[in-house]
PDB file of N, CA and C in Angstrom:
ATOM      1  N   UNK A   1     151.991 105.489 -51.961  1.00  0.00           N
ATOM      2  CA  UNK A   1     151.873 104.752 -53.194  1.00  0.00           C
ATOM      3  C   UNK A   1     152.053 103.245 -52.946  1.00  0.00           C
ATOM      4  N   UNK A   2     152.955 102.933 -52.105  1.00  0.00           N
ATOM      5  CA  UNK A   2     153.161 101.426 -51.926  1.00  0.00           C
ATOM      6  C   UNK A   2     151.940 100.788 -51.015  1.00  0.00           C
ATOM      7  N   UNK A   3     151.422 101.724 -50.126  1.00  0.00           N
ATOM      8  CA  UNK A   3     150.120 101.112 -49.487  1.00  0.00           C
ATOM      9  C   UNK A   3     149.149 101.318 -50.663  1.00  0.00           C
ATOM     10  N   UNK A   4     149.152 101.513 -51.728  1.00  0.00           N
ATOM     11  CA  UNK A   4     147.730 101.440 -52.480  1.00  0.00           C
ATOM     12  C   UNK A   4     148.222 100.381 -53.486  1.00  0.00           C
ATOM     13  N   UNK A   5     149.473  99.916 -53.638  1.00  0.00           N
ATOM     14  CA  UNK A   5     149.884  98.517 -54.566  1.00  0.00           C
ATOM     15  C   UNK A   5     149.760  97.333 -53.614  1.00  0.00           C
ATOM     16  N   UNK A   6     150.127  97.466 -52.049  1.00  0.00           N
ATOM     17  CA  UNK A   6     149.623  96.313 -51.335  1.00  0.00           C
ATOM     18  C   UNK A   6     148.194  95.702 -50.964  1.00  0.00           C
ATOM     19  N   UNK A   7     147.417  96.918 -51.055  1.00  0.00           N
ATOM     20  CA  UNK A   7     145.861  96.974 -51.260  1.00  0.00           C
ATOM     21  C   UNK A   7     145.077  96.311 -52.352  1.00  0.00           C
ATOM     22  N   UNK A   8     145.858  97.091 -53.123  1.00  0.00           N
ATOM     23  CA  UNK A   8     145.413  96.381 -54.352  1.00  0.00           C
ATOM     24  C   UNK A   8     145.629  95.587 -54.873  1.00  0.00           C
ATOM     25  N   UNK A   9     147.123  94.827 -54.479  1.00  0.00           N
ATOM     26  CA  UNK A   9     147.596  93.509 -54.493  1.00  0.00           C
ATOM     27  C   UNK A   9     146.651  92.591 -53.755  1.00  0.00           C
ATOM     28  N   UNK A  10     146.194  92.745 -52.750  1.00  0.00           N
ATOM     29  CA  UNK A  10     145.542  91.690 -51.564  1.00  0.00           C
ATOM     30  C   UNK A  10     143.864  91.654 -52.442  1.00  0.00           C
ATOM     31  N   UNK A  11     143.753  92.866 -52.666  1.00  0.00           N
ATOM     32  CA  UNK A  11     142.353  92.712 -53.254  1.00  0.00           C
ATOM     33  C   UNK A  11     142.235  92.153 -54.683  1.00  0.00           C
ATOM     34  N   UNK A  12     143.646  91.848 -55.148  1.00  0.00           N
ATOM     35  CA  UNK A  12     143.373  90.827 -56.919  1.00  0.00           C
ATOM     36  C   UNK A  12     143.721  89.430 -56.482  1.00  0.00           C
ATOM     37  N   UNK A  13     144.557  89.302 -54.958  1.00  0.00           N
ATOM     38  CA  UNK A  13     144.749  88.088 -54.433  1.00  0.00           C
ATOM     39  C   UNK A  13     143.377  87.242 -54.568  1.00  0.00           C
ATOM     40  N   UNK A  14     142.402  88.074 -53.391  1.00  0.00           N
ATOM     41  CA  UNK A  14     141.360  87.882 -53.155  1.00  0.00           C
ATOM     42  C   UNK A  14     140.529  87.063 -54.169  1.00  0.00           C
ATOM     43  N   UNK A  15     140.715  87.903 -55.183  1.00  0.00           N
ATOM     44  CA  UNK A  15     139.587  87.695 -56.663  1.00  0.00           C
ATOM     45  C   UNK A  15     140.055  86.750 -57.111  1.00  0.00           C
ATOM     46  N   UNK A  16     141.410  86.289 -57.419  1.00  0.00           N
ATOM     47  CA  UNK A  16     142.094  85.583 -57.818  1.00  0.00           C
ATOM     48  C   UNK A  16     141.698  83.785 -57.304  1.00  0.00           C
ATOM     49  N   UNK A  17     141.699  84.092 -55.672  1.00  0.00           N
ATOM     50  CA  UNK A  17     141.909  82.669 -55.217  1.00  0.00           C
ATOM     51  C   UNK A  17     140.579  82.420 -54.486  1.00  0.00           C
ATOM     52  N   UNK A  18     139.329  83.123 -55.321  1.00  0.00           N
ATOM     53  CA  UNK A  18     137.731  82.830 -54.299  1.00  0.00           C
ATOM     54  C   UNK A  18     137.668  81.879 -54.903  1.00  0.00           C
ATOM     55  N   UNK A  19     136.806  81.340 -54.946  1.00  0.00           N
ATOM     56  CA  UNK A  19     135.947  79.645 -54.880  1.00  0.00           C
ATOM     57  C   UNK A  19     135.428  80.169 -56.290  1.00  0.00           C
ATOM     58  N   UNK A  20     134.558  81.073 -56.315  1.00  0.00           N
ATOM     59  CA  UNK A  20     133.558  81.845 -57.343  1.00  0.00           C
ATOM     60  C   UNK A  20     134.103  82.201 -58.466  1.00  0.00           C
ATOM     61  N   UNK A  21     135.563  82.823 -58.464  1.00  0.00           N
ATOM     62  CA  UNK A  21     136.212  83.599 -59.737  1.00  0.00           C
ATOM     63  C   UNK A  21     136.673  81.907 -59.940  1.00  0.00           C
ATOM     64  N   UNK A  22     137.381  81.267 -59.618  1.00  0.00           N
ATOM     65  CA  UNK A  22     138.243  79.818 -60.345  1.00  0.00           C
ATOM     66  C   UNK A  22     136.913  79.283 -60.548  1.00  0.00           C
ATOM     67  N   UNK A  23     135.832  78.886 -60.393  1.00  0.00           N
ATOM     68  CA  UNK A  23     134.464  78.174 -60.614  1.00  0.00           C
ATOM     69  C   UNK A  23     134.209  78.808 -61.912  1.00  0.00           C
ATOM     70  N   UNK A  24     133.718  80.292 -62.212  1.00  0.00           N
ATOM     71  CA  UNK A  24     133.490  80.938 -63.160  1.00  0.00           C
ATOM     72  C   UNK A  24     134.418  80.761 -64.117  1.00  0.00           C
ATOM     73  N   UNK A  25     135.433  80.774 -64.067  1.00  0.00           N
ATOM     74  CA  UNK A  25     136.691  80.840 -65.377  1.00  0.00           C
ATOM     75  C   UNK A  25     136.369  79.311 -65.820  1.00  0.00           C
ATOM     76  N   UNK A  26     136.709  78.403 -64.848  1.00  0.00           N
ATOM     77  CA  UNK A  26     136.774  77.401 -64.966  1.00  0.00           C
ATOM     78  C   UNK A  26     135.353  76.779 -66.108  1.00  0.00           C
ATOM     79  N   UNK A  27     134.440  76.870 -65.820  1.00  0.00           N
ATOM     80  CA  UNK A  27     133.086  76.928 -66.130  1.00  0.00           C
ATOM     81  C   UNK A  27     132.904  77.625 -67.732  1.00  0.00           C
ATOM     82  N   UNK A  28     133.476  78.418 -67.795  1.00  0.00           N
ATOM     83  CA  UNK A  28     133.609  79.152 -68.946  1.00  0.00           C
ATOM     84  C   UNK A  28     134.259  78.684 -69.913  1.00  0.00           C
ATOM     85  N   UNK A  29     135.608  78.190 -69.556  1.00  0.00           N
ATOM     86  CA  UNK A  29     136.252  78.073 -70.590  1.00  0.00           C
ATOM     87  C   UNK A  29     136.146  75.991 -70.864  1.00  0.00           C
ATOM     88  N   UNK A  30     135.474  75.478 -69.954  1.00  0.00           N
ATOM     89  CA  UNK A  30     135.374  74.224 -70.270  1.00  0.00           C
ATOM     90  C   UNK A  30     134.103  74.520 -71.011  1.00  0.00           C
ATOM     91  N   UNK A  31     133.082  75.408 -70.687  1.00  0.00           N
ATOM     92  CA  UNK A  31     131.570  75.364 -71.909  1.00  0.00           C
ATOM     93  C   UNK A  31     131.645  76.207 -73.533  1.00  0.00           C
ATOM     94  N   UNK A  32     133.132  76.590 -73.572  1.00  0.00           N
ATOM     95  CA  UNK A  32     133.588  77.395 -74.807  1.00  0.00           C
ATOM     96  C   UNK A  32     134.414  76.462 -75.462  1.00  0.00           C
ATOM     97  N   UNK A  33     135.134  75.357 -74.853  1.00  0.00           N
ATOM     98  CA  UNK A  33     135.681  74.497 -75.485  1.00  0.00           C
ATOM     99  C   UNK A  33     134.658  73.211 -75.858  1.00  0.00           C
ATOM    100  N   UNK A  34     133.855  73.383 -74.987  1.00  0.00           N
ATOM    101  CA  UNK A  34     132.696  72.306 -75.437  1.00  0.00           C
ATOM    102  C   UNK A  34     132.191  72.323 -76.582  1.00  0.00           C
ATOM    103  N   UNK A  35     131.736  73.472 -77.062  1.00  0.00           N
ATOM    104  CA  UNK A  35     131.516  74.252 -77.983  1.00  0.00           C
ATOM    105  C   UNK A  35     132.150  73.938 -79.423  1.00  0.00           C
ATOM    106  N   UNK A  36     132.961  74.214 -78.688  1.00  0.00           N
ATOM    107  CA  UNK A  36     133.908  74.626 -80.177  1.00  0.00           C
ATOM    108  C   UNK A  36     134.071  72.886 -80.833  1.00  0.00           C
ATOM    109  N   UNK A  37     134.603  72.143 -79.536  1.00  0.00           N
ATOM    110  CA  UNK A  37     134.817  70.803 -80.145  1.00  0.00           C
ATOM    111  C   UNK A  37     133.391  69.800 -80.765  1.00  0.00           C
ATOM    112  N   UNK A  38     132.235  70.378 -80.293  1.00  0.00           N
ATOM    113  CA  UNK A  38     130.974  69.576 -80.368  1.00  0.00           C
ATOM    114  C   UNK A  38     130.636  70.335 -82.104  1.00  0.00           C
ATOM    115  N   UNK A  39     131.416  71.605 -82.204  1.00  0.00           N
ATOM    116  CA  UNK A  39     130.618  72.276 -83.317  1.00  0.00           C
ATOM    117  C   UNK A  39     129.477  73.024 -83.312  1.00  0.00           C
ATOM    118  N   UNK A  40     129.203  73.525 -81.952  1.00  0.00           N
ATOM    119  CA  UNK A  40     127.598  74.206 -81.844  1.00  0.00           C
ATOM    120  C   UNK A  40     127.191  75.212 -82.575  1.00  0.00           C
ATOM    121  N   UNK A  41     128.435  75.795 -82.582  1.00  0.00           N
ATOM    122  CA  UNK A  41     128.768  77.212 -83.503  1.00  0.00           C
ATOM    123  C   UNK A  41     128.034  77.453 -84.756  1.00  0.00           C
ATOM    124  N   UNK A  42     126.845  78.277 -85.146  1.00  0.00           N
ATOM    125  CA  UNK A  42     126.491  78.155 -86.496  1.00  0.00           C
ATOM    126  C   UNK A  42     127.196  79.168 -87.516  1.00  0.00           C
ATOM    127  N   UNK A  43     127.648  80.136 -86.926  1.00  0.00           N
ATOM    128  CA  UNK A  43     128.360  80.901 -87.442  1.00  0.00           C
ATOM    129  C   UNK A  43     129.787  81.388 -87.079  1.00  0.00           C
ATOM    130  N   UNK A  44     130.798  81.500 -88.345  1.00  0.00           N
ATOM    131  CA  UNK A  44     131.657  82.553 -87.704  1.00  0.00           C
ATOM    132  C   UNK A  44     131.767  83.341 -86.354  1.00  0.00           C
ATOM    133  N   UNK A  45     130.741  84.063 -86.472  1.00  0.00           N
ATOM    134  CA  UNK A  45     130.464  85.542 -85.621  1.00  0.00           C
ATOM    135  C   UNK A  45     130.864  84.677 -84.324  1.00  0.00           C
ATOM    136  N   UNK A  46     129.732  83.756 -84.230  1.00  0.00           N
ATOM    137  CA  UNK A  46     129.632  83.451 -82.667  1.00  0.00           C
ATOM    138  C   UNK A  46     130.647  82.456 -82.572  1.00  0.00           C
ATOM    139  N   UNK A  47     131.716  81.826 -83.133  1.00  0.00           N
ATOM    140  CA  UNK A  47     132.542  81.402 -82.553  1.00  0.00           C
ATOM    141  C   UNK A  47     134.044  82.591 -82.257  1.00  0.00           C
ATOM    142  N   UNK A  48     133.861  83.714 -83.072  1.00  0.00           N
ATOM    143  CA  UNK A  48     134.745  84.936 -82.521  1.00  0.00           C
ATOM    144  C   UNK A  48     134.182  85.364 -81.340  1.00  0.00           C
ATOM    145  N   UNK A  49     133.015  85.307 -80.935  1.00  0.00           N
ATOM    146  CA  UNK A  49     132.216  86.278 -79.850  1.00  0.00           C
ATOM    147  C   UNK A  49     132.813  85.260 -78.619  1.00  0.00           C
ATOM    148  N   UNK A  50     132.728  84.033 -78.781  1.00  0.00           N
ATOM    149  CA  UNK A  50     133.436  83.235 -77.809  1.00  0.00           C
ATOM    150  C   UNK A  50     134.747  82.857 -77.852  1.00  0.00           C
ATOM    151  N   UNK A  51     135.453  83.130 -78.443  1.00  0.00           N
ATOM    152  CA  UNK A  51     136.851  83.205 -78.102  1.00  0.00           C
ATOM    153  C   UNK A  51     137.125  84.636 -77.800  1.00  0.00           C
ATOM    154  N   UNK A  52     136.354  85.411 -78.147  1.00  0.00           N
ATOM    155  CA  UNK A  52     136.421  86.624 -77.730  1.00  0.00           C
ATOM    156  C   UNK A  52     136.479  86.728 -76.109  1.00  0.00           C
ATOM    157  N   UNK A  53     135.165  86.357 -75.997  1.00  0.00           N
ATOM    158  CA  UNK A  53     135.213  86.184 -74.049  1.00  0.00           C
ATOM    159  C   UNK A  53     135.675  85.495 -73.046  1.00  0.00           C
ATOM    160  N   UNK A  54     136.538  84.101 -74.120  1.00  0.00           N
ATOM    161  CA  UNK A  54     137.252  83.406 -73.362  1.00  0.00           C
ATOM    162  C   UNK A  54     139.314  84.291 -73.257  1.00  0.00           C
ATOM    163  N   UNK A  55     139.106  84.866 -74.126  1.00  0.00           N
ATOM    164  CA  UNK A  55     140.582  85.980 -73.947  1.00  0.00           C
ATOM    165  C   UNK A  55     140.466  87.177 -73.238  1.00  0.00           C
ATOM    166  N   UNK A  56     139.086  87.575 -73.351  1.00  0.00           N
ATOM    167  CA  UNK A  56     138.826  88.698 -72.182  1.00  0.00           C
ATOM    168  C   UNK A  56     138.771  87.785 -70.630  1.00  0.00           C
ATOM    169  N   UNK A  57     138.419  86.914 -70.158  1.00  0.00           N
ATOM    170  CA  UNK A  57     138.416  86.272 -69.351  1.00  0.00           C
ATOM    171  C   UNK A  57     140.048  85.945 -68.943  1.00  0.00           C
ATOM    172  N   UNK A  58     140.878  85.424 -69.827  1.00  0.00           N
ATOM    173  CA  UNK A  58     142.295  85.323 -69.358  1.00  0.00           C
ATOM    174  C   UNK A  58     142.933  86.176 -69.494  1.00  0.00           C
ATOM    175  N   UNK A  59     142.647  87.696 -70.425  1.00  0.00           N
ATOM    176  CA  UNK A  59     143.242  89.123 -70.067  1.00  0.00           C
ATOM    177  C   UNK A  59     142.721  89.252 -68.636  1.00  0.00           C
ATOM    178  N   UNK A  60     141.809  88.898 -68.391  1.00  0.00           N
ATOM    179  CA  UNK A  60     141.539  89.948 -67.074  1.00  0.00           C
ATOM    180  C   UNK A  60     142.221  89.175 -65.368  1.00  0.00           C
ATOM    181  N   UNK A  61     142.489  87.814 -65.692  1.00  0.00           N
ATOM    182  CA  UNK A  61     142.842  87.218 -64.854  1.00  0.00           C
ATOM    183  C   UNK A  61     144.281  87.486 -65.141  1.00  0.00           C
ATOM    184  N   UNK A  62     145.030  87.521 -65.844  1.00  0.00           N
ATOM    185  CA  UNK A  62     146.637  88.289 -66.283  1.00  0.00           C
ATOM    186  C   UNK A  62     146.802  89.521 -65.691  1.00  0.00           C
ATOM    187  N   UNK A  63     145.463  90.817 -65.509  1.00  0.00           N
ATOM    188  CA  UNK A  63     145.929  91.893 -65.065  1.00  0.00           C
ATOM    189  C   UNK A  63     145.760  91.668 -63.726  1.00  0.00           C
ATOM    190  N   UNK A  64     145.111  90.631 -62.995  1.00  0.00           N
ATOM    191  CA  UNK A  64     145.338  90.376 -61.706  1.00  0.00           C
ATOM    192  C   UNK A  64     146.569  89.843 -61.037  1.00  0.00           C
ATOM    193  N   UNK A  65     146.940  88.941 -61.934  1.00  0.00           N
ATOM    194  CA  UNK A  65     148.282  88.253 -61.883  1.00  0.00           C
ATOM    195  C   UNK A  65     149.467  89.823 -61.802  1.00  0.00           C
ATOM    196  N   UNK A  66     149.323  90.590 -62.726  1.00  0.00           N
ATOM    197  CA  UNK A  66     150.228  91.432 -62.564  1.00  0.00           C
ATOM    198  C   UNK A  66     150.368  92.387 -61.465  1.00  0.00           C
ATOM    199  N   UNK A  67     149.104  92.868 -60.845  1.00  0.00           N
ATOM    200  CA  UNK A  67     149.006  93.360 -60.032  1.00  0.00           C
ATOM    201  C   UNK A  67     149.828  92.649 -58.713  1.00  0.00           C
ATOM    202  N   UNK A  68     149.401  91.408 -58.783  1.00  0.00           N
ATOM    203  CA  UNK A  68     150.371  91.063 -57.589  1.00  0.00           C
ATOM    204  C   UNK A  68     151.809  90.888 -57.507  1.00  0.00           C
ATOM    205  N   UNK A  69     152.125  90.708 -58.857  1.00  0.00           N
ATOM    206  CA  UNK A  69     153.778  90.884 -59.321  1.00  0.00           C
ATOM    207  C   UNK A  69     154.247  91.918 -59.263  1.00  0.00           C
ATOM    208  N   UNK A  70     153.458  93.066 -59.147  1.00  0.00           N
ATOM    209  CA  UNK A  70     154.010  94.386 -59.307  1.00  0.00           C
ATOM    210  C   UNK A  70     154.348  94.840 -57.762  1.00  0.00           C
ATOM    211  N   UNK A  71     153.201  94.324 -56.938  1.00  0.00           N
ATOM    212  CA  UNK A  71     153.116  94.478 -55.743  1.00  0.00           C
ATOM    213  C   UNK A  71     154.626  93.798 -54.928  1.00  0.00           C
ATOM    214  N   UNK A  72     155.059  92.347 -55.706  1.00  0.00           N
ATOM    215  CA  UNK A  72     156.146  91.562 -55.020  1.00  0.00           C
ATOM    216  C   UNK A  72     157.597  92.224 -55.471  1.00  0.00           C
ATOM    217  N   UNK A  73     157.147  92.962 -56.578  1.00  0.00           N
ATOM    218  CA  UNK A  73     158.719  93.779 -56.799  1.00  0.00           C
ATOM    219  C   UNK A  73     159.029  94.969 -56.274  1.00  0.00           C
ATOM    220  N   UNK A  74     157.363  95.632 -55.697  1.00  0.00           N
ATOM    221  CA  UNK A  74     157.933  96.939 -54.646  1.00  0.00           C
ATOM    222  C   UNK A  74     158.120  96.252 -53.766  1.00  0.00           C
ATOM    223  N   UNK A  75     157.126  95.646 -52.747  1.00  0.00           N
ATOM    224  CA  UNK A  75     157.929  94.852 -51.614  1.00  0.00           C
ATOM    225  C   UNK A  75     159.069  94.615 -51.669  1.00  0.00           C
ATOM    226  N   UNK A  76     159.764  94.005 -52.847  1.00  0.00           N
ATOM    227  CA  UNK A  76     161.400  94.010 -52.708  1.00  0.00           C
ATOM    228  C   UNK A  76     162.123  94.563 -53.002  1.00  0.00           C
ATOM    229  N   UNK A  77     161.616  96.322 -54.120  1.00  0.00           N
ATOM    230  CA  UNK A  77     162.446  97.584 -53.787  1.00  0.00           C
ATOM    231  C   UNK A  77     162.469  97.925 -52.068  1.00  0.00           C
ATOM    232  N   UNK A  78     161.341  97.944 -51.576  1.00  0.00           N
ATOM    233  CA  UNK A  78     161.237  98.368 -50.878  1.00  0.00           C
ATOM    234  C   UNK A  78     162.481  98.147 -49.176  1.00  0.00           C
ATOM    235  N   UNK A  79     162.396  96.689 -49.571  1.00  0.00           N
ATOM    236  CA  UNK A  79     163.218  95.484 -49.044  1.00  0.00           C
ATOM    237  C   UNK A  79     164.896  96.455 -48.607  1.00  0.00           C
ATOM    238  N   UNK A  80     164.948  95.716 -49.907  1.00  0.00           N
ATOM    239  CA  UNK A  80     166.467  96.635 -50.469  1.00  0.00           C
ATOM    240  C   UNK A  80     166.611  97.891 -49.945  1.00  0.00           C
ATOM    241  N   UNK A  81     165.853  99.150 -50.239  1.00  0.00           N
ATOM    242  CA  UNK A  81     166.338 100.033 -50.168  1.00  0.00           C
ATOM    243  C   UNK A  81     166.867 100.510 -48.388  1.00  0.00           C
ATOM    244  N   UNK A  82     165.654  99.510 -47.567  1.00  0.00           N
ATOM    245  CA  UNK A  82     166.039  99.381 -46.458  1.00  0.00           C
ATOM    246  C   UNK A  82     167.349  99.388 -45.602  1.00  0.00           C
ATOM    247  N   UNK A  83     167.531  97.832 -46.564  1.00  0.00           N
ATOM    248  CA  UNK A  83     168.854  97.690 -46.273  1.00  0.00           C
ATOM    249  C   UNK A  83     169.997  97.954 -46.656  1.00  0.00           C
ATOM    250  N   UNK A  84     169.988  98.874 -47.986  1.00  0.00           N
ATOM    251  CA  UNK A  84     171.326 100.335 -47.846  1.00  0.00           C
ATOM    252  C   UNK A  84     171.368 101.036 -47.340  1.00  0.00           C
ATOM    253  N   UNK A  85     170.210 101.330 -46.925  1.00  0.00           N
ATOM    254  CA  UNK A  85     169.749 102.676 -45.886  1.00  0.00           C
ATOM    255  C   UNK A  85     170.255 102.121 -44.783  1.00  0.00           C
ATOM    256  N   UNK A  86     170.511 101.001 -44.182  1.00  0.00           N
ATOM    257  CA  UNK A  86     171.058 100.366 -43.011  1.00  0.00           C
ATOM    258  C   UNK A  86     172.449 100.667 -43.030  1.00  0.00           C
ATOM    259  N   UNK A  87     173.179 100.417 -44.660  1.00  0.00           N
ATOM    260  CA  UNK A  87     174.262  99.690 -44.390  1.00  0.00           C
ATOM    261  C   UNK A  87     174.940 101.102 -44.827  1.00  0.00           C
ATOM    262  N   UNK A  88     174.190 102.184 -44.936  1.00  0.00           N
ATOM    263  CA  UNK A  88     174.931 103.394 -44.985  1.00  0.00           C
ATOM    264  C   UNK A  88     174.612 104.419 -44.392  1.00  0.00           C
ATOM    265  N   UNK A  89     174.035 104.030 -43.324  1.00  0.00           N
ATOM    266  CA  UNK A  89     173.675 105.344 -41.711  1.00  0.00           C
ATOM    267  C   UNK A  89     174.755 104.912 -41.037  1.00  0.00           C
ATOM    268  N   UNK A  90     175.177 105.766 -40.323  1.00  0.00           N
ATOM    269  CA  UNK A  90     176.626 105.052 -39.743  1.00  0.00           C
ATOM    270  C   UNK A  90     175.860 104.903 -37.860  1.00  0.00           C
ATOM    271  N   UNK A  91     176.713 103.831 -37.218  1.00  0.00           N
ATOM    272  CA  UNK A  91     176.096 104.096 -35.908  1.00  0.00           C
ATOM    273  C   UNK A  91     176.213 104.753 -35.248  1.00  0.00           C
ATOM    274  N   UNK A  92     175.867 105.043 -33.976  1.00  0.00           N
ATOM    275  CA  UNK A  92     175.592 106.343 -32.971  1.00  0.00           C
ATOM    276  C   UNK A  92     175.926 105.996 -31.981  1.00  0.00           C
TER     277      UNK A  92
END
């Protein structure tokens, strides 16, 4: 289980810190704020449809974020449990 949270930690790292995913977000949410501040919007609808995709865009970069947080707190169960397991095997 902990090799498939470090996996999958490295692989939201990945997504997280390409050139392409920060370009895309980036890109997105400066042409949704453009938007909004220029007034392009003719309707309601489509200014929900774009804040819509600009919160799906930072939900989805949040569940990456978590993934790797989740990953840094088994690493440091993992840590720990080590070292009780050390400090309560007796030596030989």
């Amino acid at each position: 289980m902990e090799e498939d949270i470090y996996r999958l930690a490295r692989q939201a790292d990945n997504i997280l810190t390409s050139e392409a995913f920060q370009k895309a977000m980036s890109e997105l949410e400066a042409q949704t704020i453009e938007q909004w501040a220029n007034g392009q919007f003719k309707t309601a609808q489509e200014r929900e449809e774009a804040y819509g995709l600009v919160r799906g865009a930072r939900t989805f970069k949040n569940k990456l974020v978590a993934i790797i947080e989740s990953m840094k707190l088994t690493k440091a169960q993992a840590e720990q449990r080590e070292k009780l397991s050390r400090l309560h095997t007796p030596d030989r």
